[in-house]
Protein backbone atom coordinates (compact mmCIF):
# COMPACT_ATOMS: atom_id res chain seq x y z
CA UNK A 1 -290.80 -77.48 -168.07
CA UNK A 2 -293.03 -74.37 -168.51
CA UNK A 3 -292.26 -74.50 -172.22
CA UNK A 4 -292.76 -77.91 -172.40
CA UNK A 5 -296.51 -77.71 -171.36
CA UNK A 6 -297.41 -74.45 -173.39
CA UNK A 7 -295.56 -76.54 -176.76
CA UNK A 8 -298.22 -79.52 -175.36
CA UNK A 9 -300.95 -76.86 -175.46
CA UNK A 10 -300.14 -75.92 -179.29
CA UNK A 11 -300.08 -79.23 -180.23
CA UNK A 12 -303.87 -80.27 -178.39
CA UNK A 13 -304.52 -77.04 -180.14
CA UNK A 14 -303.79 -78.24 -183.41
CA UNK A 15 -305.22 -81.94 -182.82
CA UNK A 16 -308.78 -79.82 -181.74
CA UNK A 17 -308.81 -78.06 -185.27
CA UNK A 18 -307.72 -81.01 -187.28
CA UNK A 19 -310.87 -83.20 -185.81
CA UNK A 20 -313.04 -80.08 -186.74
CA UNK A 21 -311.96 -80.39 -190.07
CA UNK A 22 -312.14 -84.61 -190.30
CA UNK A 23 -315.91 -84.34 -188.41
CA UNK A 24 -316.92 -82.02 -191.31
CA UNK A 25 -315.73 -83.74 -194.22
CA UNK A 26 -316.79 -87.00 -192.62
CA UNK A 27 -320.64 -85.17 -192.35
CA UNK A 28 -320.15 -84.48 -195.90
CA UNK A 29 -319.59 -88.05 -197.04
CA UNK A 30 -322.80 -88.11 -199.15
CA UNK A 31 -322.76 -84.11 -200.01
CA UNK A 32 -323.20 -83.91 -203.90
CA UNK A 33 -319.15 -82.73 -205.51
CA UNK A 34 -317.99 -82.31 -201.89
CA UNK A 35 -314.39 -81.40 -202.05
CA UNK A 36 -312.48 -82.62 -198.60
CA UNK A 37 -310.03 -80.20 -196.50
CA UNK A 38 -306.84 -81.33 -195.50
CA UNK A 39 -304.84 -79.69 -192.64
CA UNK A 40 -301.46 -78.41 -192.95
CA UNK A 41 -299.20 -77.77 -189.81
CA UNK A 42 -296.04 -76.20 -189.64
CA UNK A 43 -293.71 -75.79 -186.15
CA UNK A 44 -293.72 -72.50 -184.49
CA UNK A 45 -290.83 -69.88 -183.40
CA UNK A 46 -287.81 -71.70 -181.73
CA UNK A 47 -285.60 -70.34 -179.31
CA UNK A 48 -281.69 -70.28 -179.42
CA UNK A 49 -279.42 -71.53 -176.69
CA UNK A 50 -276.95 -72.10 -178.88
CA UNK A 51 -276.84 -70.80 -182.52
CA UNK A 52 -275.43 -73.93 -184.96
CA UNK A 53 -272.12 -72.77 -186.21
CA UNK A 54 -271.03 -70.26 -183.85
CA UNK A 55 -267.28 -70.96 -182.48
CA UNK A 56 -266.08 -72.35 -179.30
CA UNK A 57 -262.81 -71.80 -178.78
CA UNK A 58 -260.56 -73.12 -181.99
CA UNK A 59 -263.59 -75.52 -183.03
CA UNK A 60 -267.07 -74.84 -184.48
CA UNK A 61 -270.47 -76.23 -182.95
CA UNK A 62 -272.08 -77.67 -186.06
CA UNK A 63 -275.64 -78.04 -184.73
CA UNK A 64 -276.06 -75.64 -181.62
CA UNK A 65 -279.26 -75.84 -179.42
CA UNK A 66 -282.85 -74.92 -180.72
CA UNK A 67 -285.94 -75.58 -178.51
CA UNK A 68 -289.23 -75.39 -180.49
CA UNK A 69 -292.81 -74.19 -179.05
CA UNK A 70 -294.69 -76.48 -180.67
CA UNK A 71 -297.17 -76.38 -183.63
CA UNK A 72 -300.01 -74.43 -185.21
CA UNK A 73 -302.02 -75.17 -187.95
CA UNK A 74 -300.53 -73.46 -191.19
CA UNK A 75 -304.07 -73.95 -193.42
CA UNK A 76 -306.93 -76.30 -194.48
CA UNK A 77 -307.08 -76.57 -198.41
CA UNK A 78 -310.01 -78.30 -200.47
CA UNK A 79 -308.73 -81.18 -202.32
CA UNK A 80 -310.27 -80.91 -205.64
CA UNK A 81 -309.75 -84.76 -206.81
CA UNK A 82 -312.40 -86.09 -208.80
CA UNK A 83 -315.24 -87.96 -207.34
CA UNK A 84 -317.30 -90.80 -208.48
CA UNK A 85 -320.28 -90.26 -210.86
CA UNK A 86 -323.06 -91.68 -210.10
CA UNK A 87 -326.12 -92.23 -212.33
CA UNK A 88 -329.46 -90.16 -211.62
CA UNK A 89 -331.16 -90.18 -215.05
CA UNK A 90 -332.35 -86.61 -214.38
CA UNK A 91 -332.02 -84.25 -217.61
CA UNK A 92 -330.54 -81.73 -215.71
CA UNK A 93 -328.63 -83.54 -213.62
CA UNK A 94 -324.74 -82.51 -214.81
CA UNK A 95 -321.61 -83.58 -213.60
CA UNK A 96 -318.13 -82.31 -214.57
CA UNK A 97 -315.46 -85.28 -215.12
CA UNK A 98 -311.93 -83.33 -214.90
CA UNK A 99 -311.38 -79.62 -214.66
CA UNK A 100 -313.79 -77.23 -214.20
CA UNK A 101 -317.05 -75.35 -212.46
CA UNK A 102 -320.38 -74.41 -213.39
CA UNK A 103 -320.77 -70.38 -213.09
CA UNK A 104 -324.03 -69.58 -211.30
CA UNK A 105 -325.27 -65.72 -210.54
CA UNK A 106 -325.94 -64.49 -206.89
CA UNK A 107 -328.65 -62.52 -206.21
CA UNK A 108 -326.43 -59.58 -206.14
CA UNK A 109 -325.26 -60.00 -209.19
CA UNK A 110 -322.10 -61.46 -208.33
CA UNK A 111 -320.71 -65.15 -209.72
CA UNK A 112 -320.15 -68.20 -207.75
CA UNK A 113 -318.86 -71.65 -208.59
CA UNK A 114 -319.84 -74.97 -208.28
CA UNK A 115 -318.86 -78.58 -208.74
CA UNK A 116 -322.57 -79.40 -208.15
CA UNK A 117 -324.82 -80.06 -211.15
CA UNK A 118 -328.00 -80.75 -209.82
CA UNK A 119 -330.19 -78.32 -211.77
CA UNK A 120 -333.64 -77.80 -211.51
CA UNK A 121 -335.80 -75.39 -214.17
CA UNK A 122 -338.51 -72.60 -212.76
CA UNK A 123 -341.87 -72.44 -213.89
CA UNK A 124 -340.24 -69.75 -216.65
CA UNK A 125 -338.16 -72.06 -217.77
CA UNK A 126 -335.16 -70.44 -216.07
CA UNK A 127 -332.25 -73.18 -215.06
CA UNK A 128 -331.33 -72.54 -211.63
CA UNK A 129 -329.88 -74.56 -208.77
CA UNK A 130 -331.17 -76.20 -205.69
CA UNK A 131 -330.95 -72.98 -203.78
CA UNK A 132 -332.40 -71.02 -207.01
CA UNK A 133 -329.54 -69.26 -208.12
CA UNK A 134 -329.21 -68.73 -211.80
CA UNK A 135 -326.99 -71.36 -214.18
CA UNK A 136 -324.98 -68.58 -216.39
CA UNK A 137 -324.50 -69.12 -220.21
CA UNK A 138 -327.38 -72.18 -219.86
CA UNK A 139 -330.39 -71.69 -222.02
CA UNK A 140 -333.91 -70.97 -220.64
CA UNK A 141 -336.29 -74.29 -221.34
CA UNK A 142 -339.19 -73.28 -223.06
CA UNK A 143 -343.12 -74.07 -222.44
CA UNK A 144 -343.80 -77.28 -224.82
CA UNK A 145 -340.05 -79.23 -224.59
CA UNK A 146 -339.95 -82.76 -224.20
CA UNK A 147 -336.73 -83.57 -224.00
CA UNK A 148 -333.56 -82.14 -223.50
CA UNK A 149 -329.81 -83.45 -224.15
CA UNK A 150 -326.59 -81.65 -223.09
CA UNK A 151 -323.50 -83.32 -225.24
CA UNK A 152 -320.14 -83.72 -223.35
CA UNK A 153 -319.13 -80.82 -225.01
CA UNK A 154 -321.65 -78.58 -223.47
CA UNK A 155 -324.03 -78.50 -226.48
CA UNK A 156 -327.75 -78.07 -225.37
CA UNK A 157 -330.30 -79.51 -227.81
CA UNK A 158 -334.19 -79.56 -226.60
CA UNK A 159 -337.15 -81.09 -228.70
CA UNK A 160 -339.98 -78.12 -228.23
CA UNK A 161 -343.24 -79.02 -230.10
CA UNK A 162 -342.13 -82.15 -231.80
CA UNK A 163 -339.11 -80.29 -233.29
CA UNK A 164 -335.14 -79.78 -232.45
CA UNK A 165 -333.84 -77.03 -231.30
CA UNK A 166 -330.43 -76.46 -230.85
CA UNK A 167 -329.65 -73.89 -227.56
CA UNK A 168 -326.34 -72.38 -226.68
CA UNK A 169 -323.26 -74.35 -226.11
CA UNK A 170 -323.37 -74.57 -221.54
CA UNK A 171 -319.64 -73.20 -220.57
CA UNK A 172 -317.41 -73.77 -218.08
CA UNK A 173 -314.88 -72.03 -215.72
CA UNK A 174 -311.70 -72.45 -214.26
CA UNK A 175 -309.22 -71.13 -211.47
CA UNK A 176 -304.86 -70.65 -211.45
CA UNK A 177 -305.29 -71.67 -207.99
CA UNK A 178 -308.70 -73.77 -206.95
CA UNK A 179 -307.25 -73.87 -203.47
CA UNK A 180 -307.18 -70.58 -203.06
CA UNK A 181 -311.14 -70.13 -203.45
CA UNK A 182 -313.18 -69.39 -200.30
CA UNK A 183 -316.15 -71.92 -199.50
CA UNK A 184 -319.53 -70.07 -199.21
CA UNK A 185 -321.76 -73.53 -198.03
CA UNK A 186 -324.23 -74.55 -200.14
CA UNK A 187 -321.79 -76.25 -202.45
CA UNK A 188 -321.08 -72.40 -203.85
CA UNK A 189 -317.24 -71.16 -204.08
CA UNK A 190 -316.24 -67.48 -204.84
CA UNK A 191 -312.78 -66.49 -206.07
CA UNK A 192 -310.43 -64.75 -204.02
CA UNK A 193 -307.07 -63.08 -204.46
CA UNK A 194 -305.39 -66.31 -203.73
CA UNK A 195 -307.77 -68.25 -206.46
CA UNK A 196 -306.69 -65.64 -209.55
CA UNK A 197 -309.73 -64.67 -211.90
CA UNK A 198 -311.95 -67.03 -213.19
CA UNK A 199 -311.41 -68.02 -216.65
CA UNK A 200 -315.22 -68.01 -217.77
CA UNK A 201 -316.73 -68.84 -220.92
CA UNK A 202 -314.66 -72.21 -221.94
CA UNK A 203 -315.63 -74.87 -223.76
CA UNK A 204 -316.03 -78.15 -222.20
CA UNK A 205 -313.85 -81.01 -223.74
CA UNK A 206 -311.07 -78.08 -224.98
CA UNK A 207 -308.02 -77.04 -223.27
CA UNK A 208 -307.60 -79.53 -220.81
CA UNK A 209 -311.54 -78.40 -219.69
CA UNK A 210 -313.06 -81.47 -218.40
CA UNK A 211 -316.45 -83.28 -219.86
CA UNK A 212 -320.08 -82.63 -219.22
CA UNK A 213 -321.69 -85.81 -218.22
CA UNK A 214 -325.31 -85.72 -218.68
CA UNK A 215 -328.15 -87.43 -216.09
CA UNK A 216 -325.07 -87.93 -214.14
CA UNK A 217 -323.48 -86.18 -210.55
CA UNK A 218 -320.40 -85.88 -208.68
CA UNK A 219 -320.16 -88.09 -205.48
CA UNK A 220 -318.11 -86.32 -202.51
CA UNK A 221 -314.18 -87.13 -202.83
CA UNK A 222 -314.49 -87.86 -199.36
CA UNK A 223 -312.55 -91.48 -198.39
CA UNK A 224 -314.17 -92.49 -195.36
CA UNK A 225 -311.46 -95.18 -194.68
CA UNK A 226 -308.67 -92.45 -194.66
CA UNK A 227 -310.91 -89.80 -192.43
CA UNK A 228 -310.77 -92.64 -189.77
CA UNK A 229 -307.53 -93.52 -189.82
CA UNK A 230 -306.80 -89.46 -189.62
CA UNK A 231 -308.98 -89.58 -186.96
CA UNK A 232 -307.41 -91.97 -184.78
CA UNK A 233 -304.05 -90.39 -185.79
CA UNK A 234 -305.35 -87.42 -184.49
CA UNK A 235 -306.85 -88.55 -180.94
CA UNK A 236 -303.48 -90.26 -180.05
CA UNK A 237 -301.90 -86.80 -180.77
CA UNK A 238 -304.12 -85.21 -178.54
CA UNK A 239 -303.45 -87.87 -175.90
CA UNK A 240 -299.84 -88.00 -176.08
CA UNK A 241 -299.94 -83.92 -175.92
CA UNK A 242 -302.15 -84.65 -172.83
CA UNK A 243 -299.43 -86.71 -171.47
CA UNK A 244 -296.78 -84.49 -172.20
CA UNK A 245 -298.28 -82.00 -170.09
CA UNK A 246 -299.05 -84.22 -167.25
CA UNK A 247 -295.27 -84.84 -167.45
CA UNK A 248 -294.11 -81.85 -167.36
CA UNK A 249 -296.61 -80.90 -164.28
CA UNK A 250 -295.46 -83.77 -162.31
CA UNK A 251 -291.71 -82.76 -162.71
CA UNK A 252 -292.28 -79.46 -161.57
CA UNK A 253 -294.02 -81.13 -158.71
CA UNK A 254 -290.74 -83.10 -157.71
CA UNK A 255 -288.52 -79.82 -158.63
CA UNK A 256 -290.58 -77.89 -155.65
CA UNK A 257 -290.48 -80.74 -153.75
CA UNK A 258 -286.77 -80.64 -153.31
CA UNK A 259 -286.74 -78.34 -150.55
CA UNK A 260 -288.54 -79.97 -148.03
């Protein structure tokens, strides 16, 4: 009965992480290329009363006795399905339809990714994002441009002064593993051990790269409808664990009861 409750424990445990993860992706419903997280569990260490195929006798036992202690939760991966675009009619507003990220510079130096094209230019001309961080292998804007068009292959044109000017071709980047990649907040991912080396420098449109989509951004991937449903999944988890324990203290209660 001991083991009982502590398996009940695990499992309210797990139930407490998995709402963490639905409340945040739910808070991140309207976050701009929002990828969702999605809990894994797996069962934890079992004890053997009786190992399955061990002999009794002349006979064999074919599936013994194993008595689990409960669950843990095994990992929470971003699910990198494509959101919706949605239409902004901003120039630098960029979304990525398929595979791929946009590389932006740190201030140390150091590359992140993102999924979020929402670009804004300095007063130098310099395209950066919301938090100011550098878009790499995107042309600076210069004084005088009027208009500026990024094809869905990643090929910058800008009028400047009445006339065209044709900028460098914007790149793109990719990962072995994109669930590997640790989330930094602000929409920024770095690569990890897990997430293999980026693959910078590739050409939207080629390779199975996906398409840059002009005055357009990614919605979150988030599906409300399923987060609830996971929700409610989740709280009758918690309250059957709840139970379980209450069961298991109210046996023990008639077990010491016995004596008098």
């Amino acid at each position: 009965m001991e083991r009982a409750m502590w398996s009940a424990v695990t499992g309210m445990r797990a139930s407490e992480m998995s709402l963490d993860n639905i409340a945040n992706n739910l808070a991140n419903l309207n976050t701009t290329a929002y990828k969702p997280g999605r809990v894994a569990f797996q069962d934890m260490l079992y004890t053997t009363l009786k190992t399955p195929g061990a002999t009794n006798g002349d006979s064999e036992i074919p599936a013994g006795i194993q008595l689990g202690h409960g669950t843990k939760v095994a990992e929470v991966s971003k699910q990198f399905t494509q959101g919706a675009l949605r239409e902004t009619g901003g120039d630098l507003d960029l979304a990525i339809e398929g595979q791929g990220f946009f590389e932006v510079i740190m201030p140390d130096g150091t590359s992140a990714y993102t999924r979020d094209g929402s670009f804004r230019a300095t007063s130098t001309g310099e395209v950066v994002t919301v938090e100011g961080y550098r878009v790499a292998n995107f042309p600076a804007i210069p004084t005088g441009t009027t208009d500026v068009t990024i094809a869905p292959d990643g090929s910058v044109t800008m009028t400047v002064d009445g006339a065209t000017v044709a900028g460098q071709q914007l790149s793109l980047a990719r990962f072995a593993n994109p669930e590997g990649l640790r989330s930094m907040g602000h929409n920024l991912f770095q690569e990890t051990e897990a997430s293999g080396p980026a693959e910078t420098g590739l050409a939207a449109g080629e390779n199975g790269m996906g398409l840059v989509m002009q005055r357009y951004l990614e919605a979150s991937s988030v599906n409300a409808a399923e987060e609830l449903v996971n929700m409610i999944l989740t709280q009758r988890a918690y309250e059957a664990n709840s139970k379980a324990i209450k069961a298991s203290d109210e046996m023990s209660s008639m077990a010491n009861n016995l004596q008098r």
